[in-house]
PDB file of N, CA and C in Angstrom:
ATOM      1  N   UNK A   1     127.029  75.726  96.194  1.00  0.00           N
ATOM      2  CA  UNK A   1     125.646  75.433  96.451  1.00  0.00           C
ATOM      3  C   UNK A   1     124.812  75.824  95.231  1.00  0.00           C
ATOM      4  N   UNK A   2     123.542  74.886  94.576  1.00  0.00           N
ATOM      5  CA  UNK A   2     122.857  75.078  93.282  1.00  0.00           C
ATOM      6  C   UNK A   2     122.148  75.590  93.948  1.00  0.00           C
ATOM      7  N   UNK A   3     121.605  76.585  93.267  1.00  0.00           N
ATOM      8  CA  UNK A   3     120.234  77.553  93.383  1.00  0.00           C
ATOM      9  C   UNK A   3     119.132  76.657  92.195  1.00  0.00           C
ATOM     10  N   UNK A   4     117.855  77.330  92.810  1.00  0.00           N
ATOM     11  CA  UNK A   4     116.652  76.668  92.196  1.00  0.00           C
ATOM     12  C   UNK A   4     116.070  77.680  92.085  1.00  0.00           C
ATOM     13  N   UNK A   5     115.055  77.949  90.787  1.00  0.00           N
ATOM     14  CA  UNK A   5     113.949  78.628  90.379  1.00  0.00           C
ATOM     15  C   UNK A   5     112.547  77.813  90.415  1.00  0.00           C
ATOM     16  N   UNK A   6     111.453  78.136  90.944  1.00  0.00           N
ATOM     17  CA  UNK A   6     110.304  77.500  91.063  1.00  0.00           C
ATOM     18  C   UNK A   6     108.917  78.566  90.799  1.00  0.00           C
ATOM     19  N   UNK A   7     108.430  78.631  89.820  1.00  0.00           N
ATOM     20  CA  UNK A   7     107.158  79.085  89.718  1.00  0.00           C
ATOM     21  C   UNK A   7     105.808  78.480  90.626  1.00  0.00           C
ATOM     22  N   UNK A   8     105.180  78.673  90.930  1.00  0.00           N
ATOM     23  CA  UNK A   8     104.162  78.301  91.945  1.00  0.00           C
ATOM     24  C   UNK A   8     102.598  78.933  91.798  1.00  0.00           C
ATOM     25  N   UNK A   9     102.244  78.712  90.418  1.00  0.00           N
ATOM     26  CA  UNK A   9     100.980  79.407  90.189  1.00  0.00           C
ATOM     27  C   UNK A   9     100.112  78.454  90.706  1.00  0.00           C
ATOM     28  N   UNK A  10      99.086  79.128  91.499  1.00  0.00           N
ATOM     29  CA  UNK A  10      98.117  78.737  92.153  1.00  0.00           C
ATOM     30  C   UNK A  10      96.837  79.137  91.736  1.00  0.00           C
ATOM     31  N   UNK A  11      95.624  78.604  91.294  1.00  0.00           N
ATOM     32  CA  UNK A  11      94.145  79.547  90.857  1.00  0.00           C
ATOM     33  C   UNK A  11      93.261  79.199  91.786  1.00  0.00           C
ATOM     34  N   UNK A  12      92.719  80.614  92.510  1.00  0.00           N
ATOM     35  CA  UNK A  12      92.323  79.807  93.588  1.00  0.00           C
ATOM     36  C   UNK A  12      90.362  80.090  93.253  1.00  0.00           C
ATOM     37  N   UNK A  13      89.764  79.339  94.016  1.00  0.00           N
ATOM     38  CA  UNK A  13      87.865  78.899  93.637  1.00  0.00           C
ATOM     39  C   UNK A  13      87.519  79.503  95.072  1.00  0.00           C
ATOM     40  N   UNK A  14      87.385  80.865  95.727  1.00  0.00           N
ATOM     41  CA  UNK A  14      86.831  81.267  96.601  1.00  0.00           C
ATOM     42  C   UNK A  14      87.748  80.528  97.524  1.00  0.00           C
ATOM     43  N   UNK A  15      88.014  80.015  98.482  1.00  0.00           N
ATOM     44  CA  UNK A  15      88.893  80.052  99.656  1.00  0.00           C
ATOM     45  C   UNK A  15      89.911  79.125  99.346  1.00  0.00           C
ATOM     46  N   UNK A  16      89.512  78.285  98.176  1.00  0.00           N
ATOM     47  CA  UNK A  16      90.066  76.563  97.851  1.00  0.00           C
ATOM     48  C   UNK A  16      91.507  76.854  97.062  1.00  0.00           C
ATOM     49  N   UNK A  17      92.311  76.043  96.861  1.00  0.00           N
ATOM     50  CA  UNK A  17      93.178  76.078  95.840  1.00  0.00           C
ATOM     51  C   UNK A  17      92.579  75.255  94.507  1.00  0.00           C
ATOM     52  N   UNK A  18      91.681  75.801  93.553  1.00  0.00           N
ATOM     53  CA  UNK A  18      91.089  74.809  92.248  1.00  0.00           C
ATOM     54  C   UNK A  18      92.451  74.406  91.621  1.00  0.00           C
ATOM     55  N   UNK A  19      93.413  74.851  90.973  1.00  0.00           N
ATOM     56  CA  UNK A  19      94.690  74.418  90.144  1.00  0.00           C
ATOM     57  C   UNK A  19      95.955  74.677  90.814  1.00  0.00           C
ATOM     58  N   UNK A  20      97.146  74.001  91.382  1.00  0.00           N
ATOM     59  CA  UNK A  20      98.004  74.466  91.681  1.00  0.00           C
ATOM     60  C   UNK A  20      99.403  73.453  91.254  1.00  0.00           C
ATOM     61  N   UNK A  21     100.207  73.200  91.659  1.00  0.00           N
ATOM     62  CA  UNK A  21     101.689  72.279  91.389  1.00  0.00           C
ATOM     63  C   UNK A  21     101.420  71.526  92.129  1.00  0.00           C
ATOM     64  N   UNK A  22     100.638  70.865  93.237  1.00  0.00           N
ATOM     65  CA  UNK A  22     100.627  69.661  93.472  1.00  0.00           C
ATOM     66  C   UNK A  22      99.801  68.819  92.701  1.00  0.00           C
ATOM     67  N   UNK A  23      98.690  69.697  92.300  1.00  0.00           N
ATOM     68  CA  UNK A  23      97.003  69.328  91.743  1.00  0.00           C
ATOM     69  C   UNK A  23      97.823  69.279  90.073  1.00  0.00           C
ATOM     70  N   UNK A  24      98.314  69.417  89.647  1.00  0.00           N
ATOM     71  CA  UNK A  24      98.699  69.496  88.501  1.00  0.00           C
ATOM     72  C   UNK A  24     100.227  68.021  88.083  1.00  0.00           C
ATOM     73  N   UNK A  25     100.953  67.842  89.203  1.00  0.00           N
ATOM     74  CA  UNK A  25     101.921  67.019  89.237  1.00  0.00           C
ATOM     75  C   UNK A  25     101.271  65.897  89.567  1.00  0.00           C
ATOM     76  N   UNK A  26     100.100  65.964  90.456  1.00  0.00           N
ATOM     77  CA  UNK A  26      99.292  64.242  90.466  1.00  0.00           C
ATOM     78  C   UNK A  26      99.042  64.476  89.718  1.00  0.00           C
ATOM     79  N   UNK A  27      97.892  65.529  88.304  1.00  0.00           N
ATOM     80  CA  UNK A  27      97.389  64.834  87.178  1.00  0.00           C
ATOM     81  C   UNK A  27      98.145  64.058  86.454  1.00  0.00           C
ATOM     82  N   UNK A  28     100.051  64.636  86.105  1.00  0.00           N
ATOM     83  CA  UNK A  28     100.468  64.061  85.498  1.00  0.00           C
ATOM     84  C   UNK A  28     100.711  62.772  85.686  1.00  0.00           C
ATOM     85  N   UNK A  29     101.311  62.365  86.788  1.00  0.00           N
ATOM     86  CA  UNK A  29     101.119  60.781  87.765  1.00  0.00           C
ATOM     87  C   UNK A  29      99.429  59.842  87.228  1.00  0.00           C
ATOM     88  N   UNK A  30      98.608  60.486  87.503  1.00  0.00           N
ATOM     89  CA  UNK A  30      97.851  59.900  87.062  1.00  0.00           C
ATOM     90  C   UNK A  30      97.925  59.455  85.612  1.00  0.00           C
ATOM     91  N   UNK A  31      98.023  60.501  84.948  1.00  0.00           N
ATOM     92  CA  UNK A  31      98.374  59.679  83.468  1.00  0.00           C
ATOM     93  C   UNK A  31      99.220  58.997  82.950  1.00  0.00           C
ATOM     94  N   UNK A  32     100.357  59.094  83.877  1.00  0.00           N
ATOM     95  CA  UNK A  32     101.115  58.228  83.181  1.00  0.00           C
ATOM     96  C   UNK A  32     101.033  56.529  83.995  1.00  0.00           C
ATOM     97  N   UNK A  33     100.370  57.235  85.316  1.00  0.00           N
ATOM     98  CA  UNK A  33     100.143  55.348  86.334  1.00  0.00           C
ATOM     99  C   UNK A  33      99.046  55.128  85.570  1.00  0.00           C
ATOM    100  N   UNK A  34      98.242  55.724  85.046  1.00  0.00           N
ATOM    101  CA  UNK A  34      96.298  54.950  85.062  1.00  0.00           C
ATOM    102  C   UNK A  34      95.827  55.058  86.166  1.00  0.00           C
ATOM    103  N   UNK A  35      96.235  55.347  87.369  1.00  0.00           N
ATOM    104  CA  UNK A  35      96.003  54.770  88.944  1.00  0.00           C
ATOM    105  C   UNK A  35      95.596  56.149  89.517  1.00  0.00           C
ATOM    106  N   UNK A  36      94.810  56.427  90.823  1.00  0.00           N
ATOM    107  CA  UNK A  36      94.889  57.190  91.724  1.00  0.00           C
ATOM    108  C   UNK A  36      95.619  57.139  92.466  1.00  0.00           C
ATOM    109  N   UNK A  37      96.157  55.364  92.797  1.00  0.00           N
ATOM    110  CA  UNK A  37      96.435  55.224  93.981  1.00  0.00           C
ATOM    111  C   UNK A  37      97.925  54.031  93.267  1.00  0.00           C
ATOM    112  N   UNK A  38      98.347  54.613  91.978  1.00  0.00           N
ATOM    113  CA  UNK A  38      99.802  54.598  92.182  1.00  0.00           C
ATOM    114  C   UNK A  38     100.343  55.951  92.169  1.00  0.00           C
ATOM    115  N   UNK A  39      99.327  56.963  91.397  1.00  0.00           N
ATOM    116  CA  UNK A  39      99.904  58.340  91.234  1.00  0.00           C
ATOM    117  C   UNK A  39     100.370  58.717  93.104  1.00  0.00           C
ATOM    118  N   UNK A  40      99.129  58.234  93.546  1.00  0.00           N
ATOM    119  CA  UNK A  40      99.688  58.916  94.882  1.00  0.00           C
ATOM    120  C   UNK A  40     100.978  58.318  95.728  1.00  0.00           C
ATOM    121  N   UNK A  41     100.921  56.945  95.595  1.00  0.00           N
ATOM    122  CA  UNK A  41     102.474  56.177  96.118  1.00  0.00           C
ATOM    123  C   UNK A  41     103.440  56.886  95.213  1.00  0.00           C
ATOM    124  N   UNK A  42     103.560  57.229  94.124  1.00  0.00           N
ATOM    125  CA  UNK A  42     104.705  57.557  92.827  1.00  0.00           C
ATOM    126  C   UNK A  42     105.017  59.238  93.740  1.00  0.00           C
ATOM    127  N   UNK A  43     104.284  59.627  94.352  1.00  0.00           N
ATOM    128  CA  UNK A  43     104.613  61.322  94.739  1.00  0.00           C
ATOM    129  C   UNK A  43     104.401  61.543  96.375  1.00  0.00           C
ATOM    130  N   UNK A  44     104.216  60.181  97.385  1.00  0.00           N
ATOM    131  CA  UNK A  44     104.554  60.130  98.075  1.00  0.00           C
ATOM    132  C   UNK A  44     103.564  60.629  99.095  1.00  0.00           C
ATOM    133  N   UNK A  45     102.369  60.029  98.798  1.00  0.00           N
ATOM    134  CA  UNK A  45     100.975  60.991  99.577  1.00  0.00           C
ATOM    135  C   UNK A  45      99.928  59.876  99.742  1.00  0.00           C
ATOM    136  N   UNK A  46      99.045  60.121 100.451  1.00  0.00           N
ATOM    137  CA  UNK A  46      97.907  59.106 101.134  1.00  0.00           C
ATOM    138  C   UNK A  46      97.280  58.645  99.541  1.00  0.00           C
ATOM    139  N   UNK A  47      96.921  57.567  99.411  1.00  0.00           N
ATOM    140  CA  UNK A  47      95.640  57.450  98.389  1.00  0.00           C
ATOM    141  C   UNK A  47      93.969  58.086  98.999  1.00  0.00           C
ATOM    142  N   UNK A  48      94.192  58.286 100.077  1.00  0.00           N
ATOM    143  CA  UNK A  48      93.104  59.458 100.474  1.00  0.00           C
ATOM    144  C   UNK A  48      92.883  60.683  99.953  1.00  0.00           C
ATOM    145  N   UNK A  49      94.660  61.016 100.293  1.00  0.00           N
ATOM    146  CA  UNK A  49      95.167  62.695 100.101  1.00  0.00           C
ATOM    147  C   UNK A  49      94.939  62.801  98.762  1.00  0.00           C
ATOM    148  N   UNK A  50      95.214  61.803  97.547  1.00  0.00           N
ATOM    149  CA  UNK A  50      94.893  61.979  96.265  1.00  0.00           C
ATOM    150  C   UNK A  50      93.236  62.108  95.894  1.00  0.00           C
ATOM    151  N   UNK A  51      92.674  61.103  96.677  1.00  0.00           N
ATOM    152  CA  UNK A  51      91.356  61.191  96.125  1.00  0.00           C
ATOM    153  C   UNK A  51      90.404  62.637  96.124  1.00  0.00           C
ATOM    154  N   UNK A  52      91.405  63.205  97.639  1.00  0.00           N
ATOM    155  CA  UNK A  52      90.507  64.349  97.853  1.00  0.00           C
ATOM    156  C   UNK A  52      90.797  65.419  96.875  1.00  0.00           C
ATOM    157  N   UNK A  53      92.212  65.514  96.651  1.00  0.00           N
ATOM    158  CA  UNK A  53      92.942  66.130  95.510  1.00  0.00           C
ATOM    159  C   UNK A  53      91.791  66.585  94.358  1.00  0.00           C
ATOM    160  N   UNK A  54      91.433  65.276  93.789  1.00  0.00           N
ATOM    161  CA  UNK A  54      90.998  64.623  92.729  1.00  0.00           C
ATOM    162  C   UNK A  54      89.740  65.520  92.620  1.00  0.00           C
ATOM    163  N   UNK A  55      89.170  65.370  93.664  1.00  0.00           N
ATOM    164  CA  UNK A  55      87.618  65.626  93.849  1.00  0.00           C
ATOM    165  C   UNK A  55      87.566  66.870  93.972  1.00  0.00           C
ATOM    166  N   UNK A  56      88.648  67.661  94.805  1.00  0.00           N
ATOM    167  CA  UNK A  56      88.511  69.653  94.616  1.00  0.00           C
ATOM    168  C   UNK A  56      88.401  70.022  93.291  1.00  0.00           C
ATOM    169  N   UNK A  57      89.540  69.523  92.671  1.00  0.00           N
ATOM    170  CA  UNK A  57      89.516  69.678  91.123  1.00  0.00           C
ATOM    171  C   UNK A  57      88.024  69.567  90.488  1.00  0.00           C
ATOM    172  N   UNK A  58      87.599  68.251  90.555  1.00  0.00           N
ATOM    173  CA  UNK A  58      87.186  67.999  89.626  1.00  0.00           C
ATOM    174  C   UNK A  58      85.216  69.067  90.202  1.00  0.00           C
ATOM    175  N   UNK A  59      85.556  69.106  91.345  1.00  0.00           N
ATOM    176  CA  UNK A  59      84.249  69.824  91.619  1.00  0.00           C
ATOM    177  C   UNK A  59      84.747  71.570  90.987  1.00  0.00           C
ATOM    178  N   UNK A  60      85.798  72.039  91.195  1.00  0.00           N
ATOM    179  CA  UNK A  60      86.272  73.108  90.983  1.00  0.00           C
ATOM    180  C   UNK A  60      86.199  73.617  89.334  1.00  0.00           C
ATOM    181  N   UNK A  61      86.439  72.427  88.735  1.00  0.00           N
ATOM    182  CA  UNK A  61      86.354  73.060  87.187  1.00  0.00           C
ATOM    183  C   UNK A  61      85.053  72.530  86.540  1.00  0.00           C
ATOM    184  N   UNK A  62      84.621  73.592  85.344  1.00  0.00           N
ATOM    185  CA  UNK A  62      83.268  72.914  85.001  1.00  0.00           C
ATOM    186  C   UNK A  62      82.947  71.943  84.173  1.00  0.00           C
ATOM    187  N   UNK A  63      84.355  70.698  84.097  1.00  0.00           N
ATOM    188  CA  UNK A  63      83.995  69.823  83.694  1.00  0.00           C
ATOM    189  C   UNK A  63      84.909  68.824  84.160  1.00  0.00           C
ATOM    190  N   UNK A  64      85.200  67.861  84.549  1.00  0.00           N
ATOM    191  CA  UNK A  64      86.198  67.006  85.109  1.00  0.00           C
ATOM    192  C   UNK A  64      87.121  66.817  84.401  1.00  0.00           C
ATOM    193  N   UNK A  65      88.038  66.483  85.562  1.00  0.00           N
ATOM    194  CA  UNK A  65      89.622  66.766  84.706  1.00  0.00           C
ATOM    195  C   UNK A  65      90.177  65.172  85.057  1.00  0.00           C
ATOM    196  N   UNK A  66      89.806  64.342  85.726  1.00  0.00           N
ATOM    197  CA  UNK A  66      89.903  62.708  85.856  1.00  0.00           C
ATOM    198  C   UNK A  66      88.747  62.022  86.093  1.00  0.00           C
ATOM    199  N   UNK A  67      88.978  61.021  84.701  1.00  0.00           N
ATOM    200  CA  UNK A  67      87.528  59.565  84.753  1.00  0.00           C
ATOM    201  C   UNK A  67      87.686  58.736  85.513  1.00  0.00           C
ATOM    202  N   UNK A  68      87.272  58.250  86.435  1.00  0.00           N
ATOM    203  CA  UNK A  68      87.506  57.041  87.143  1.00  0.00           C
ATOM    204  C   UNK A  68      86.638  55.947  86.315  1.00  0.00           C
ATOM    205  N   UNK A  69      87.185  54.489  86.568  1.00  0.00           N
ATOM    206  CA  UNK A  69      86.304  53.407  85.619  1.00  0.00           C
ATOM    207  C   UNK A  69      86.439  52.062  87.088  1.00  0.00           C
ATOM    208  N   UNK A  70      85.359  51.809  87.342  1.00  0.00           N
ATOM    209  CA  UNK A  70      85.632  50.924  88.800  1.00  0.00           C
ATOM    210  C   UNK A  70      85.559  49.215  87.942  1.00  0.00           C
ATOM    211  N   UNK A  71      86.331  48.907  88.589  1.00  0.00           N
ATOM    212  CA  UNK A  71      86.182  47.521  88.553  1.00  0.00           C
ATOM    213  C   UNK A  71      86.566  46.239  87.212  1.00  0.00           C
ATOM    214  N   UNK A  72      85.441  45.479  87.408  1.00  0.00           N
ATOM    215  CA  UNK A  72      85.547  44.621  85.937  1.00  0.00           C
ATOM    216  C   UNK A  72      86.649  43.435  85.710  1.00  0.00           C
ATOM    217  N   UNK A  73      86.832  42.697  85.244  1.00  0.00           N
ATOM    218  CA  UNK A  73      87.871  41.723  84.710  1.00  0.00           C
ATOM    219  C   UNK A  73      89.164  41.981  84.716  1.00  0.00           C
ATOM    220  N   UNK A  74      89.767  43.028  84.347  1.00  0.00           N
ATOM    221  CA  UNK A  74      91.471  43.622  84.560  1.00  0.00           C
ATOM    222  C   UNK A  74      90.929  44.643  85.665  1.00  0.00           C
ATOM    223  N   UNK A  75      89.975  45.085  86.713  1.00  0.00           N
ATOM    224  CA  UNK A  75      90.248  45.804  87.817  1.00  0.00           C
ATOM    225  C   UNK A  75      89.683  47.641  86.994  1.00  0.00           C
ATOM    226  N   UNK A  76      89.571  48.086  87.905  1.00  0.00           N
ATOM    227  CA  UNK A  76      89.438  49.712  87.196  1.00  0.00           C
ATOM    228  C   UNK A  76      90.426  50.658  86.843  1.00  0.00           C
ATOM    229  N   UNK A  77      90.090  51.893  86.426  1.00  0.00           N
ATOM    230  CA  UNK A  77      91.380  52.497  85.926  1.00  0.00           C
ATOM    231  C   UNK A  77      91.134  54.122  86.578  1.00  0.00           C
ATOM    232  N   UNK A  78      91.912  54.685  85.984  1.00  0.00           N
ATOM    233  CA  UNK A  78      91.907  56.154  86.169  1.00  0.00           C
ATOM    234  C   UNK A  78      92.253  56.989  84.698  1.00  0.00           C
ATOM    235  N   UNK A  79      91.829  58.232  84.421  1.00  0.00           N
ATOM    236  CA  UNK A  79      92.366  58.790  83.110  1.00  0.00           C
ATOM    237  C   UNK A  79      91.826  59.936  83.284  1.00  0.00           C
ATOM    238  N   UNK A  80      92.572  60.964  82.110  1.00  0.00           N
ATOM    239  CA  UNK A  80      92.855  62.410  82.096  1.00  0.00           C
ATOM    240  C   UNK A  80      91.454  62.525  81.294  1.00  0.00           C
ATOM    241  N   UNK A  81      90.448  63.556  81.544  1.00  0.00           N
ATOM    242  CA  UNK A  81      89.624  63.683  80.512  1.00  0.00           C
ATOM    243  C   UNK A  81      90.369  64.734  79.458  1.00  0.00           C
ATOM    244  N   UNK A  82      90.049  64.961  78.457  1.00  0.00           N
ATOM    245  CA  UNK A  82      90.202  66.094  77.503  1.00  0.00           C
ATOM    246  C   UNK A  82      90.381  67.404  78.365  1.00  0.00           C
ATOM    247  N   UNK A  83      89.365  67.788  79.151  1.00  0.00           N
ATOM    248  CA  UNK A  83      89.550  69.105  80.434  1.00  0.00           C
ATOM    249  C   UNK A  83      91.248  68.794  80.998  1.00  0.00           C
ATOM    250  N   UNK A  84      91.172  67.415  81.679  1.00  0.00           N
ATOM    251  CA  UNK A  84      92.483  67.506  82.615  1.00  0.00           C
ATOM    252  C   UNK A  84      93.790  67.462  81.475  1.00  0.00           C
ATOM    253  N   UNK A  85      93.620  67.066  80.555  1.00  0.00           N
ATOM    254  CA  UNK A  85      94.956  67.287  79.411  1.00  0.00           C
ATOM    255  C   UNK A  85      95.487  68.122  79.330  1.00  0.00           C
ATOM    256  N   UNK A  86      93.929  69.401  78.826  1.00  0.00           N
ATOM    257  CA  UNK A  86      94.464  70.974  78.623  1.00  0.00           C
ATOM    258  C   UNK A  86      94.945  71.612  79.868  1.00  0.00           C
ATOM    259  N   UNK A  87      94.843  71.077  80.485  1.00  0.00           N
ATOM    260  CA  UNK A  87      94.866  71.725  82.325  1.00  0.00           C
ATOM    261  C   UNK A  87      95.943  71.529  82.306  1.00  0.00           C
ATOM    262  N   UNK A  88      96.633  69.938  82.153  1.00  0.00           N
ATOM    263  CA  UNK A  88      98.238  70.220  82.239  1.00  0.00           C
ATOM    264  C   UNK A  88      99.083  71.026  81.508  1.00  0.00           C
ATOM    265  N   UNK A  89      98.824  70.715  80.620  1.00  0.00           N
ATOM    266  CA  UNK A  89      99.198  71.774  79.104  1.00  0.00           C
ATOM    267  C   UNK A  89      99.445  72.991  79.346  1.00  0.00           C
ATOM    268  N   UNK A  90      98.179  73.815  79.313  1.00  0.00           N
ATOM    269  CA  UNK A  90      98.253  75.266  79.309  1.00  0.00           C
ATOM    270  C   UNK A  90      99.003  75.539  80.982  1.00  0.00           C
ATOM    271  N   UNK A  91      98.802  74.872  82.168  1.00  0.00           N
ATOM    272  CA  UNK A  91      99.547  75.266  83.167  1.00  0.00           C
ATOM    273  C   UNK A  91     101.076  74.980  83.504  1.00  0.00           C
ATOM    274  N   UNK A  92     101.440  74.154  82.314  1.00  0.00           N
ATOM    275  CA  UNK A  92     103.256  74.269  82.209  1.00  0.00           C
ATOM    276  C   UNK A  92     103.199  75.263  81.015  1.00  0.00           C
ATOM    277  N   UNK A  93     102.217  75.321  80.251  1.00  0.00           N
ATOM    278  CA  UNK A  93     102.951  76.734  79.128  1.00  0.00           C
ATOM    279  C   UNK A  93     103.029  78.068  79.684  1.00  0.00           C
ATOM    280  N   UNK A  94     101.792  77.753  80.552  1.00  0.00           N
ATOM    281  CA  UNK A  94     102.143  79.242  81.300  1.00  0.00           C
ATOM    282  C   UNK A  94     103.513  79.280  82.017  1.00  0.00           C
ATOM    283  N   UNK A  95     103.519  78.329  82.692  1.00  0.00           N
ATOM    284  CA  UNK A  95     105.097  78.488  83.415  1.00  0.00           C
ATOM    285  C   UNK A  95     106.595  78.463  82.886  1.00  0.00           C
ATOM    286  N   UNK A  96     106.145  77.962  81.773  1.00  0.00           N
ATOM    287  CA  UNK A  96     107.660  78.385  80.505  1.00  0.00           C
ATOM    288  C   UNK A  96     107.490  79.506  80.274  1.00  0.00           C
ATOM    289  N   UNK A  97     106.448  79.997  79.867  1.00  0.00           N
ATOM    290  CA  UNK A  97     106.269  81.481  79.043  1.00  0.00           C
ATOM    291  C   UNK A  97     106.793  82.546  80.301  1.00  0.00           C
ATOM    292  N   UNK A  98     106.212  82.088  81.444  1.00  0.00           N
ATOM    293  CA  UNK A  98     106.682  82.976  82.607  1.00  0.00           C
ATOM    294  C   UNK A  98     108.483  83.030  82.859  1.00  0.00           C
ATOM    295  N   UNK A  99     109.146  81.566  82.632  1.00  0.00           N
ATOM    296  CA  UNK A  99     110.071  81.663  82.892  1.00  0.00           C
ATOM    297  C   UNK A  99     111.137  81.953  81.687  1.00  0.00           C
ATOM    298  N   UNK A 100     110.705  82.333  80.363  1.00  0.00           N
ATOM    299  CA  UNK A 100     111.200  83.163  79.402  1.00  0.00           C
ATOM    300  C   UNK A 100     111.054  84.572  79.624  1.00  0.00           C
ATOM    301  N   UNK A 101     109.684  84.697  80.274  1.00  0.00           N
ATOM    302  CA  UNK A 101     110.127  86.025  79.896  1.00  0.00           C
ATOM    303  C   UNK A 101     110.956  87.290  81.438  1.00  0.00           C
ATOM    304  N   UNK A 102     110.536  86.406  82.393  1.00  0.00           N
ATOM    305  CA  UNK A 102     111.372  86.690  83.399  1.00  0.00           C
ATOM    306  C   UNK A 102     113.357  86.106  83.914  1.00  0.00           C
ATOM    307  N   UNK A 103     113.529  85.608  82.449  1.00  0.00           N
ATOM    308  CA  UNK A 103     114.705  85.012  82.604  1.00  0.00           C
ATOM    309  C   UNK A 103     115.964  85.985  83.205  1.00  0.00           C
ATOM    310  N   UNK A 104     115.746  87.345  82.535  1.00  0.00           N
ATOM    311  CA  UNK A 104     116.671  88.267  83.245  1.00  0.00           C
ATOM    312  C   UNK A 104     116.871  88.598  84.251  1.00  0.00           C
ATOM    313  N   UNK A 105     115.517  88.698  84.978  1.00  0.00           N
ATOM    314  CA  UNK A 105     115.555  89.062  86.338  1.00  0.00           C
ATOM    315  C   UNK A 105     115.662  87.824  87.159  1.00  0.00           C
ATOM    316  N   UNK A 106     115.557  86.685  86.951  1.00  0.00           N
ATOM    317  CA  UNK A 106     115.362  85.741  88.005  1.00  0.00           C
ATOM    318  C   UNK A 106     117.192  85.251  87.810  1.00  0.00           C
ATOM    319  N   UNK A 107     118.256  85.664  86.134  1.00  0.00           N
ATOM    320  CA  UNK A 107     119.915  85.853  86.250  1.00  0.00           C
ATOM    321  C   UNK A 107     120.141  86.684  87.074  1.00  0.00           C
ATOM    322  N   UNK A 108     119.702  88.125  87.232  1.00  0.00           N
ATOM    323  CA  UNK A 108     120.214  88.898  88.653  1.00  0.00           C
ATOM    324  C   UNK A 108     119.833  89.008  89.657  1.00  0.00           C
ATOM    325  N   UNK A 109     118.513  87.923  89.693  1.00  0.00           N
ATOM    326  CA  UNK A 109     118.386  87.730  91.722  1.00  0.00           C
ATOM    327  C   UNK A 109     119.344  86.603  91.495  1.00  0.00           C
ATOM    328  N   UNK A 110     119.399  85.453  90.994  1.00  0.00           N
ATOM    329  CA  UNK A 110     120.785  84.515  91.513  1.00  0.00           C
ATOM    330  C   UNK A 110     121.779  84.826  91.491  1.00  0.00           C
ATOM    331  N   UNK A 111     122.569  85.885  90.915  1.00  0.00           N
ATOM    332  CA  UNK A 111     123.646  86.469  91.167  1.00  0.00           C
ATOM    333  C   UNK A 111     123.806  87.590  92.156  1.00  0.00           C
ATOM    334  N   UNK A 112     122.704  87.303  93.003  1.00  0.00           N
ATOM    335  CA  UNK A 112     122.998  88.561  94.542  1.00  0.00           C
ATOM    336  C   UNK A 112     123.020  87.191  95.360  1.00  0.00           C
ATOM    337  N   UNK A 113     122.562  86.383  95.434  1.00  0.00           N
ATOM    338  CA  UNK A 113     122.699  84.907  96.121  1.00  0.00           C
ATOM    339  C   UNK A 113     124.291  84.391  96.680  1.00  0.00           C
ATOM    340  N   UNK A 114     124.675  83.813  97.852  1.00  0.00           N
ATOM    341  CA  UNK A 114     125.524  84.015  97.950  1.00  0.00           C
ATOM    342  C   UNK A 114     126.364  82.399  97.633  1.00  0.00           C
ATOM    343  N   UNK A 115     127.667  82.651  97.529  1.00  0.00           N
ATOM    344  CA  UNK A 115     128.065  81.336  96.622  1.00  0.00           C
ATOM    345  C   UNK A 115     128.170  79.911  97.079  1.00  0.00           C
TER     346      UNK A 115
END
């Protein structure tokens, strides 16, 4: 049986979750669909559930972290502002840096795990 390691940093805005691994795995969806509402089919969630996603965030940080563009001749889009870039960024560096430097201990909790 494979064992799994999962970091799960969460920042939370008074009761809310503002940044966490879901809010952070749609941004990436979003950038790489353009879409709200392929990011949310691509990860398996309402195009509601994304929008609301969208909107904690983007009320949560003090500057938006996705542009929406409605409409027009090719239809509208979705995109990362400069805010939501660094947001992805610095919240997987944190989670490498975490999982370097806890690499020892997270080798001898899987080796009390049973086989």
């Amino acid at each position: 049986m494979k064992s799994k390691v999962q970091f799960r940093l969460r920042i939370y805005r008074e009761d809310h979750i503002a940044v966490g691994p879901g809010k952070i795995a749609l941004l990436e969806a979003i950038a790489e669909t353009g879409s709200i509402s392929a990011a949310a089919k691509q990860l398996g969630m309402s195009y509601r559930r994304a929008w609301v996603l969208v909107d904690e965030m983007n009320r949560a940080l003090s500057a938006p972290a996705v542009q929406t563009a409605t409409g027009g001749m090719h239809g509208g889009g979705t995109a990362l502002t400069s805010v939501g870039q660094d947001l992805v960024k610095r919240y997987r560096a944190i989670e490498s840096t975490a999982r370097v430097a806890a690499a020892a201990d997270i080798a001898a909790l899987t080796r009390l795990l049973a086989p």
